[in-house]
Protein backbone atom coordinates (compact mmCIF):
# COMPACT_ATOMS: atom_id res chain seq x y z
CA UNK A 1 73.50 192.99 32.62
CA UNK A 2 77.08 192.12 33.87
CA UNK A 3 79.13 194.78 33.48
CA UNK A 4 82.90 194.87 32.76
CA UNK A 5 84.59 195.74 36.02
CA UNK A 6 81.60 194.16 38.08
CA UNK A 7 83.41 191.77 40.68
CA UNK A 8 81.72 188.64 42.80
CA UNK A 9 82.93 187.37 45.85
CA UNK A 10 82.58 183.78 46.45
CA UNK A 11 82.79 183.85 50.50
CA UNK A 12 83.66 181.11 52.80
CA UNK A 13 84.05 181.63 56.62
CA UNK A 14 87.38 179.55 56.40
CA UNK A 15 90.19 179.11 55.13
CA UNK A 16 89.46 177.63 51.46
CA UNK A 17 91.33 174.19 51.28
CA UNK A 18 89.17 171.90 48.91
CA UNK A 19 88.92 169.38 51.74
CA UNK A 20 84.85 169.51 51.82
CA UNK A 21 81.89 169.69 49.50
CA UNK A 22 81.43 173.42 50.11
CA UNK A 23 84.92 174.29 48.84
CA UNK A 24 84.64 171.79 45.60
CA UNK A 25 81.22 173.71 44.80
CA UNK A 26 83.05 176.61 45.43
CA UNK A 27 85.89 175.92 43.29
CA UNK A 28 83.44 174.61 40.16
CA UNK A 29 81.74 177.85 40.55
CA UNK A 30 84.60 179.97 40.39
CA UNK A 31 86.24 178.29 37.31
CA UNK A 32 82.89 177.98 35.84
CA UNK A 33 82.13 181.64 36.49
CA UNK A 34 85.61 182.82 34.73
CA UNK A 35 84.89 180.52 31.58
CA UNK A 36 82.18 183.28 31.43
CA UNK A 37 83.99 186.09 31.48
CA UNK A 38 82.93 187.31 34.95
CA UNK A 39 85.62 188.47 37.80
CA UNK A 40 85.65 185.88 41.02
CA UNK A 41 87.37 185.59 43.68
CA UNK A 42 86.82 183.05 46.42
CA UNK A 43 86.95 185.26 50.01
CA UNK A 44 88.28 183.95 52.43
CA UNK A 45 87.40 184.59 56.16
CA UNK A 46 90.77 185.27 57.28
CA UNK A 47 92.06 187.37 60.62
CA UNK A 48 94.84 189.51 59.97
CA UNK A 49 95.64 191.66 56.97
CA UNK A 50 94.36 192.60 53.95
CA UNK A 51 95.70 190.21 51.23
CA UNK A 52 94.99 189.05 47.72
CA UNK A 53 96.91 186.74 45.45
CA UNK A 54 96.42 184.12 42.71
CA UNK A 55 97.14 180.29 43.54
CA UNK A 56 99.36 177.96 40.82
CA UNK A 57 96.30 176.81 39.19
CA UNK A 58 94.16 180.54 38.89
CA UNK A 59 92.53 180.99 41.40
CA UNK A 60 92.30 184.91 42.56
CA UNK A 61 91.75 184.63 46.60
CA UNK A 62 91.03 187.79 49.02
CA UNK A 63 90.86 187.83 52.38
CA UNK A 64 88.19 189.71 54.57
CA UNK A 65 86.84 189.63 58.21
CA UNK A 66 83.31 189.75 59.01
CA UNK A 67 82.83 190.61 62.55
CA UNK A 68 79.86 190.13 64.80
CA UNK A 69 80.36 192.08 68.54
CA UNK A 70 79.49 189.80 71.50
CA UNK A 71 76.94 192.91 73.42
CA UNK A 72 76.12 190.51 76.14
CA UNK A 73 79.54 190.76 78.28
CA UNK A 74 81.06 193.75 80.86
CA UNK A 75 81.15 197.04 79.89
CA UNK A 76 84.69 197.44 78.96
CA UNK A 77 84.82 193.83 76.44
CA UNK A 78 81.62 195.34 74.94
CA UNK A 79 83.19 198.76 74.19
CA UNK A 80 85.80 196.68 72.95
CA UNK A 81 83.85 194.48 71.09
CA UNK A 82 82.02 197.62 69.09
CA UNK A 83 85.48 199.38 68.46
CA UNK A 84 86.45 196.20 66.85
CA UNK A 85 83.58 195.39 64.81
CA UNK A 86 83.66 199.28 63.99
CA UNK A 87 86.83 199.00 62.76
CA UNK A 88 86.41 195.73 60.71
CA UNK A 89 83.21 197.57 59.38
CA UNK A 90 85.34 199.99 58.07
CA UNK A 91 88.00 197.90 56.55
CA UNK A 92 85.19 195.21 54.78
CA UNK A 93 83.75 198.63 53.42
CA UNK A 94 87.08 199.94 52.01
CA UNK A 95 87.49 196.10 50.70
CA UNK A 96 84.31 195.67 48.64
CA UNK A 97 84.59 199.41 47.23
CA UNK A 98 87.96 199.10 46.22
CA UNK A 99 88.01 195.78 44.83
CA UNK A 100 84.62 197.15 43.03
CA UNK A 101 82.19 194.04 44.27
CA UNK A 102 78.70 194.39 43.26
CA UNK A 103 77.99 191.02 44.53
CA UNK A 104 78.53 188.81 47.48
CA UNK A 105 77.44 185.34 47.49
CA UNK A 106 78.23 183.70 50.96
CA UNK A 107 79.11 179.67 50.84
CA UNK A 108 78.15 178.36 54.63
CA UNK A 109 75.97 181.88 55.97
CA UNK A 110 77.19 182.67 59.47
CA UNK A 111 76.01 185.29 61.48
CA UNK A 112 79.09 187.54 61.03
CA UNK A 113 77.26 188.37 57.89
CA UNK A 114 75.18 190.82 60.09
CA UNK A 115 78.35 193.43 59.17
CA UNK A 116 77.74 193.22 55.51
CA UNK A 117 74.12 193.32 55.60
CA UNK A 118 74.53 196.43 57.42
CA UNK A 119 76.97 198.20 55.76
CA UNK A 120 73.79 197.45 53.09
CA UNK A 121 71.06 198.50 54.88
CA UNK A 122 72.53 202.01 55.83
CA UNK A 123 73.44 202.02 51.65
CA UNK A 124 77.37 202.51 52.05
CA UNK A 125 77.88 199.34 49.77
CA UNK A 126 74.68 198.78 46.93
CA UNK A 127 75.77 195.09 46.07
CA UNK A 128 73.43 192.10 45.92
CA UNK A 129 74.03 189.60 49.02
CA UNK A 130 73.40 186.33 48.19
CA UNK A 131 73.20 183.54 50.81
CA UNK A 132 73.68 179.95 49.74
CA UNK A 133 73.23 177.05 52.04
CA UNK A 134 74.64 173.94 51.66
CA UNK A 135 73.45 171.76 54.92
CA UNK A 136 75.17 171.52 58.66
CA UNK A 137 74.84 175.84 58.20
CA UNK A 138 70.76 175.62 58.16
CA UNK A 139 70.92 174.11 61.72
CA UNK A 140 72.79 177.44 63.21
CA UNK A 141 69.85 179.20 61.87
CA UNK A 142 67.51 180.34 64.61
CA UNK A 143 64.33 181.78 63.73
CA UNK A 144 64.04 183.78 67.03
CA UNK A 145 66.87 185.33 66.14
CA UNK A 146 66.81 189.38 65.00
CA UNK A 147 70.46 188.81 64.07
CA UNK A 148 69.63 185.71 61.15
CA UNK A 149 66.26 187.87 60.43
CA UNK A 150 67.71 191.07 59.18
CA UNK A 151 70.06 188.84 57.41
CA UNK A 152 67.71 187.46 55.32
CA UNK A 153 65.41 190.22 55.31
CA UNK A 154 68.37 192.18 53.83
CA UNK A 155 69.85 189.24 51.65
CA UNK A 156 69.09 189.97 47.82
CA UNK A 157 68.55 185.98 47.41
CA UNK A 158 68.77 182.24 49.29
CA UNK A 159 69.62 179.42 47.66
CA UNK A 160 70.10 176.23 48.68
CA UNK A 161 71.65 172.85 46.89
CA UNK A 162 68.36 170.41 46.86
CA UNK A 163 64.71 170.27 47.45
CA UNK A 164 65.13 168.59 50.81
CA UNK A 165 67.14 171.20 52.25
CA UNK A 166 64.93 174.18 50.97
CA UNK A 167 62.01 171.66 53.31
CA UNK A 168 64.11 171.76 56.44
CA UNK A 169 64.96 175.62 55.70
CA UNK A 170 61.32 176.73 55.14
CA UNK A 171 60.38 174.65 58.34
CA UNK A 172 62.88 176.51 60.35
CA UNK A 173 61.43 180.19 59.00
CA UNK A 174 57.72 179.42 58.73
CA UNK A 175 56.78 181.93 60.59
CA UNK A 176 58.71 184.38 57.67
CA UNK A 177 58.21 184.37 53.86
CA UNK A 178 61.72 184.29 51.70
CA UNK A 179 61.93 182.96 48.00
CA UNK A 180 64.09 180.08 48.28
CA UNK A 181 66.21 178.92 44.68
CA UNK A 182 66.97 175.49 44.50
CA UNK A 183 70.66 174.88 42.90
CA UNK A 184 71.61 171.98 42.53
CA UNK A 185 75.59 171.21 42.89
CA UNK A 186 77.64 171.29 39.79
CA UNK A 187 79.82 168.15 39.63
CA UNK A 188 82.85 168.37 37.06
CA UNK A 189 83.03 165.96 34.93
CA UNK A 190 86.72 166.96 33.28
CA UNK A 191 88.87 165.36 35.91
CA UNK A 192 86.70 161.71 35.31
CA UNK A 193 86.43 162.23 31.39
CA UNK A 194 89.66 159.42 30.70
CA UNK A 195 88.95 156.93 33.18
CA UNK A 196 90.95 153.96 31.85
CA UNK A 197 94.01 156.86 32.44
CA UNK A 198 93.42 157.12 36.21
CA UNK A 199 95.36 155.22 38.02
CA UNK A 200 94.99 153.11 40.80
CA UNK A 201 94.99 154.74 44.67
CA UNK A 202 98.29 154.88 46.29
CA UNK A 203 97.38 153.72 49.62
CA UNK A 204 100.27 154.56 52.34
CA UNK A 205 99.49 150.46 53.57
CA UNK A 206 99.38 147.59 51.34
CA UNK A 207 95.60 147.09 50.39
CA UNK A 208 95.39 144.21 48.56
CA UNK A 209 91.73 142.91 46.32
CA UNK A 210 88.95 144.05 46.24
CA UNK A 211 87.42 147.28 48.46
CA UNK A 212 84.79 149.41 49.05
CA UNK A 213 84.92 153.43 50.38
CA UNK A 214 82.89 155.61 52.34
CA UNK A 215 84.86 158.84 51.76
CA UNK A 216 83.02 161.17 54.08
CA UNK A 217 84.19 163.55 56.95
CA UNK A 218 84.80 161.87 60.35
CA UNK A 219 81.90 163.20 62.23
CA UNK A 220 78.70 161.23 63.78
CA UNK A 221 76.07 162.34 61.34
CA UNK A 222 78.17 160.86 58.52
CA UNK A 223 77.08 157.41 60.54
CA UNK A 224 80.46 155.16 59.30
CA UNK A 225 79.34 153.39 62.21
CA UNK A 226 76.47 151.70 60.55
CA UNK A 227 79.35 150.71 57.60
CA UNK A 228 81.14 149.14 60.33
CA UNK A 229 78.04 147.32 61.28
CA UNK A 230 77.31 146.36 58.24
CA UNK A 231 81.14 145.34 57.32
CA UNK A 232 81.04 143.08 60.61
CA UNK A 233 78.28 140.72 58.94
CA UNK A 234 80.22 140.36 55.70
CA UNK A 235 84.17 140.42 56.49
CA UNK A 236 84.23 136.75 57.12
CA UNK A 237 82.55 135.90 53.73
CA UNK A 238 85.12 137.94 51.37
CA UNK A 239 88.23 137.31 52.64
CA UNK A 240 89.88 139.72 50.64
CA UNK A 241 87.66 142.94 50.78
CA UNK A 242 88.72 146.04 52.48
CA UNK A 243 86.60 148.96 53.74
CA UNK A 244 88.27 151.98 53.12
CA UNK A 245 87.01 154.74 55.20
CA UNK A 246 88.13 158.44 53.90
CA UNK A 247 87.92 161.90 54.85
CA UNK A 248 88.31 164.70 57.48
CA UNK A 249 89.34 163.92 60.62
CA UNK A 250 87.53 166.97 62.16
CA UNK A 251 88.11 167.19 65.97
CA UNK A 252 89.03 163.60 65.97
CA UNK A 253 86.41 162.55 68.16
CA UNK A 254 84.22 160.80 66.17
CA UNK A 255 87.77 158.83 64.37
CA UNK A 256 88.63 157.93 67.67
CA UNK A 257 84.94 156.26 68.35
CA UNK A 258 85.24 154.46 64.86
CA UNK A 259 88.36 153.16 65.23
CA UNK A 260 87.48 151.64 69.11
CA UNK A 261 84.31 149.90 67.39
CA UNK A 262 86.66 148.03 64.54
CA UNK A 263 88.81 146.96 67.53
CA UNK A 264 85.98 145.65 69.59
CA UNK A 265 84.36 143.94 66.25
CA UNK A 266 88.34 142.36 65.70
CA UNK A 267 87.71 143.83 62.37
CA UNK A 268 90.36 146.49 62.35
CA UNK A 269 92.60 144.79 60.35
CA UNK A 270 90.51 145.08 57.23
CA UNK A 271 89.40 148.24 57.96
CA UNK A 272 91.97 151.23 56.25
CA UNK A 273 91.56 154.96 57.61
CA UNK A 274 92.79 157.66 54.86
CA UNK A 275 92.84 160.74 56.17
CA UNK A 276 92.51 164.13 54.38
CA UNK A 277 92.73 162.99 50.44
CA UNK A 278 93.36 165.84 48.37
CA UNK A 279 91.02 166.27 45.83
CA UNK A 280 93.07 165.88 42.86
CA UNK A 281 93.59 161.95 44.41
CA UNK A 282 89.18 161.44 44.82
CA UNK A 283 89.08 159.79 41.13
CA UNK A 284 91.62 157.58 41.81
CA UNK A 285 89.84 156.20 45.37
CA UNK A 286 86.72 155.84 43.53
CA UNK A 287 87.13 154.46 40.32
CA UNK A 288 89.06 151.53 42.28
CA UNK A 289 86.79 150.77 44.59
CA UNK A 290 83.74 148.31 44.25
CA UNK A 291 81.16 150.55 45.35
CA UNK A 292 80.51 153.62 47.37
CA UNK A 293 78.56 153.28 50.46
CA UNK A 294 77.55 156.38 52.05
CA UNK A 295 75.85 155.98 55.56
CA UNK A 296 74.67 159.29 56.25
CA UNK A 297 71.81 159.98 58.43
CA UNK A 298 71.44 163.16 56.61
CA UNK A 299 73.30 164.79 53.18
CA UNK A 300 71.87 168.03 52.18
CA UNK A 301 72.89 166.68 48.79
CA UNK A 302 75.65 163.97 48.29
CA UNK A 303 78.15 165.65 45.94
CA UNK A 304 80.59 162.21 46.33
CA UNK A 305 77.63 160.25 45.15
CA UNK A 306 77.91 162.17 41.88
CA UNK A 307 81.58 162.01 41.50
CA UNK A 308 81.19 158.00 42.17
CA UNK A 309 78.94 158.61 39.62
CA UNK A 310 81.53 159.64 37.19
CA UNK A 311 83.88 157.69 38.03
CA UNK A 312 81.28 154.31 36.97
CA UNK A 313 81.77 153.33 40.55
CA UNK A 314 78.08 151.52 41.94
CA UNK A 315 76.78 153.37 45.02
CA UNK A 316 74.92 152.59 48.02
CA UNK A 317 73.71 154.73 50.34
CA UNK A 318 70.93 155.76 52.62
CA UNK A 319 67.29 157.10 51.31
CA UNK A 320 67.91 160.54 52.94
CA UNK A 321 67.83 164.25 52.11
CA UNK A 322 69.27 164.85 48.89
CA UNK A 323 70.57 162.11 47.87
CA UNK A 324 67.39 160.41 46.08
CA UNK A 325 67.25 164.08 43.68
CA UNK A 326 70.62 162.32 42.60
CA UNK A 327 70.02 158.64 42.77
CA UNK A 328 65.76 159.02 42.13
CA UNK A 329 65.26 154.94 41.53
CA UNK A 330 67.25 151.67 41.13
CA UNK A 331 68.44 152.38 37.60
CA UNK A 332 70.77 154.82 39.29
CA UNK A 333 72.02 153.21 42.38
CA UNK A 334 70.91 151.51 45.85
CA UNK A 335 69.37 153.28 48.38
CA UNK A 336 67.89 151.70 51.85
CA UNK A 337 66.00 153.06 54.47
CA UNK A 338 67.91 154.81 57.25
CA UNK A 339 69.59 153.26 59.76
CA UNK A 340 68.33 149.30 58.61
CA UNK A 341 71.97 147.92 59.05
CA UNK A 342 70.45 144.36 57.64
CA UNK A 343 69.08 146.16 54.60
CA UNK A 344 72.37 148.34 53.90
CA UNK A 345 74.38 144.64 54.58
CA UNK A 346 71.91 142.92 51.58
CA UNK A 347 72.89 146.51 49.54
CA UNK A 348 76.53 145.68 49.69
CA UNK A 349 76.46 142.19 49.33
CA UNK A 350 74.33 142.63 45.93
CA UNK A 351 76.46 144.94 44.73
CA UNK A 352 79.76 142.96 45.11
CA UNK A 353 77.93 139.59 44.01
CA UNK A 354 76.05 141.38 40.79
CA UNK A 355 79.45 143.28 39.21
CA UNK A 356 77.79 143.17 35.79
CA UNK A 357 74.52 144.26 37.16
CA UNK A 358 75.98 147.24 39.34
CA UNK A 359 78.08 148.58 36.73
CA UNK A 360 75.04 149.18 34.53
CA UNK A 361 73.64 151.35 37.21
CA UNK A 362 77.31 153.08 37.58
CA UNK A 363 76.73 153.75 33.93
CA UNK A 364 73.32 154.66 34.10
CA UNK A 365 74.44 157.55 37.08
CA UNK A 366 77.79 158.72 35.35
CA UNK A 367 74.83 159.72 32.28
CA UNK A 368 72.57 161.15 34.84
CA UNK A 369 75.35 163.29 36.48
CA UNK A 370 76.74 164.78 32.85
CA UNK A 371 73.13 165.95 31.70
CA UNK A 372 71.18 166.73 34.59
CA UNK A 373 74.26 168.04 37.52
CA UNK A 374 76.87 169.95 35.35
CA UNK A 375 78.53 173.27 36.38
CA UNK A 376 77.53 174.47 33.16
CA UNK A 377 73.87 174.53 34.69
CA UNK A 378 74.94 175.61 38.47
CA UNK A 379 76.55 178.47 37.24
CA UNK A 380 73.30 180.07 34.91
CA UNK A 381 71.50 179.05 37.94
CA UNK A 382 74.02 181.67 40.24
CA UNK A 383 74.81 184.15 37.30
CA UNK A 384 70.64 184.50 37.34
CA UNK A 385 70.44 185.01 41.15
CA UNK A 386 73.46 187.15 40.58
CA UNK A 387 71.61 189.05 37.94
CA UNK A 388 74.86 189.87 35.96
């Protein structure tokens, strides 16, 4: 029963900036959660001093420091290291009791959630912790590890955001039983409801025709390098097609390696790099483009495959993870097998040759997305793990 003054925490170990799916789940949580009366406020793993404040479009931000102590180092670092995570103890237990949490639900677990589930365990704070994992945070889970076990062991509920990654979770713990809730990310659908009012993309270089977009972080798993692959067999046919390639930049490693491989293809002039798009601006790069291809050797989910959705923009991407929970035949979209750079080439092609034929499946998806992926539904699904 949720009661008045009961407050949740939406925690990410970062500085919230809407750049990546977490933080868009995140964000359609917490607006979806205050359409329901309860009191959120996204958490934000933050160094320094207690702050809290409200952003220009609502959103009520805290900051707080979980802190794990590094034991295995010299004596005096160690002492150090418990004085400090003694003293963050103490402030993340002032934090939750005066800001009256009763519930915690951690974005991207980390092991500096050890604090909290202590502070738990020894009963100085009763909330519910709720861990929910959204994909690259499953592989820093070690099941060897006491730290991640009394985590979970003291974690009120897991969820995770599709079938597939509840699989790779389970595998990882098999040798310990947890109920795992599968919660499937809430897409909203109110920034794509006019589309003949979005406008086109402002790109910062002239990008003339037609184009297609992988708008994915810059890091190897997201595999752009296949697109590039796949672009190299094509380019010469459609003169005036564009890959756009959109996201992150991350350490800049894995741009750097991208951008090399366009050069040594003597495809870089086709090829436009758009770096950080706010996500007010993602409508506008879909609904323009010809299709979304998403080469990723693994997505936990695919939460720009539903927003292509919405925006009634065709997709292509790779039969992995999640993704086929959002795009489950050919009705919905194209998906090849991983890695099969000829197969993913035919996928494109099709799609640019067959516009009347790819919309319908754009359509088809943008219907799927509204009744079956809404924030509506992901936010019963958390208010139930929540039990407010």
């Amino acid at each position: 029963m949720k009661k008045k003054n009961d407050v949740v925490f939406l925690y990410v170990p970062w500085v919230f900036d809407q750049l990546g799916g977490v933080d868009v789940v995140v964000n359609n949580l917490f607006f979806g959660l205050n359409e329901q009366g309860i009191n959120v406020r996204i958490a934000e793993q933050l160094w320094g001093r207690r702050r809290e404040w409200t952003d220009e479009v609502g959103r009520s931000f805290v900051t707080i420091n979980f802190f794990i102590p590094k034991l295995k180092v010299g004596f005096v670092r160690g002492l150090k290291n418990i004085t400090s995570f003694f003293f963050h103890g103490m402030a993340t237990l002032w934090n939750l009791q005066s800001s009256g949490v009763t519930v915690v639900n951690a974005h991207f677990p980390t092991k500096g959630l050890f604090m909290l589930c202590l502070l738990k365990y020894f009963r100085f704070w009763n909330g519910r912790v709720i861990l929910s994992f959204h994909g690259a945070d499953v592989d820093d889970v070690q099941p060897d590890d006491k730290v991640w076990e009394f985590i979970f062991n003291i974690s009120n509920g897991i969820s995770v955001c599709s079938h597939a990654l509840k699989e790779k979770l389970q595998q990882k713990m098999s040798k310990n039983c947890f109920s795992i809730d599968v919660v499937h990310n809430g897409i909203d659908s109110s920034i794509f409801n006019n589309l003949d009012e979005i406008p086109a993309y402002n790109f910062t270089s002239e990008v003339s025709g037609d184009y297609i977009v992988c708008l994915a972080n810059f890091v190897e798993h997201k595999g752009q390098g296949y697109l590039i692959e796949a672009f190299y067999e094509i380019y010469l046919k459609y003169p005036n097609l564009t890959l756009v390639l959109a996201g992150g930049r991350d350490n800049g490693e894995w741009v750097k390696f991208i951008d090399k491989l366009c050069i040594d293809l003597q495809i870089r002039d086709r090829v436009e790099f758009v770096f950080d798009v706010p996500y007010e601006y993602v409508p506008s790069l879909l609904k323009g483009a010809n299709a979304l291809v998403l080469p990723s050797k693994y997505e936990s989910f695919g939460l720009v495959i539903g927003e292509a959705g919405l925006a009634e923009t065709p997709v292509v991407a790779f039969d992995v993870g999640g993704i086929p929970e959002i795009v489950p035949s050919s009705e919905y979209g194209c998906l090849v097998p991983l890695g099969d750079v000829g197969a993913l080439t035919k996928a494109i092609e099709k799609t640019i040759l067959s516009p009347a034929e790819s919309k319908i499946t754009a359509v088809n998806l943008r219907k799927r997305i509204i009744n079956e992926f809404s924030c509506e539904t992901m936010c019963d699904h958390y208010l139930s793990l929540f039990q407010m």
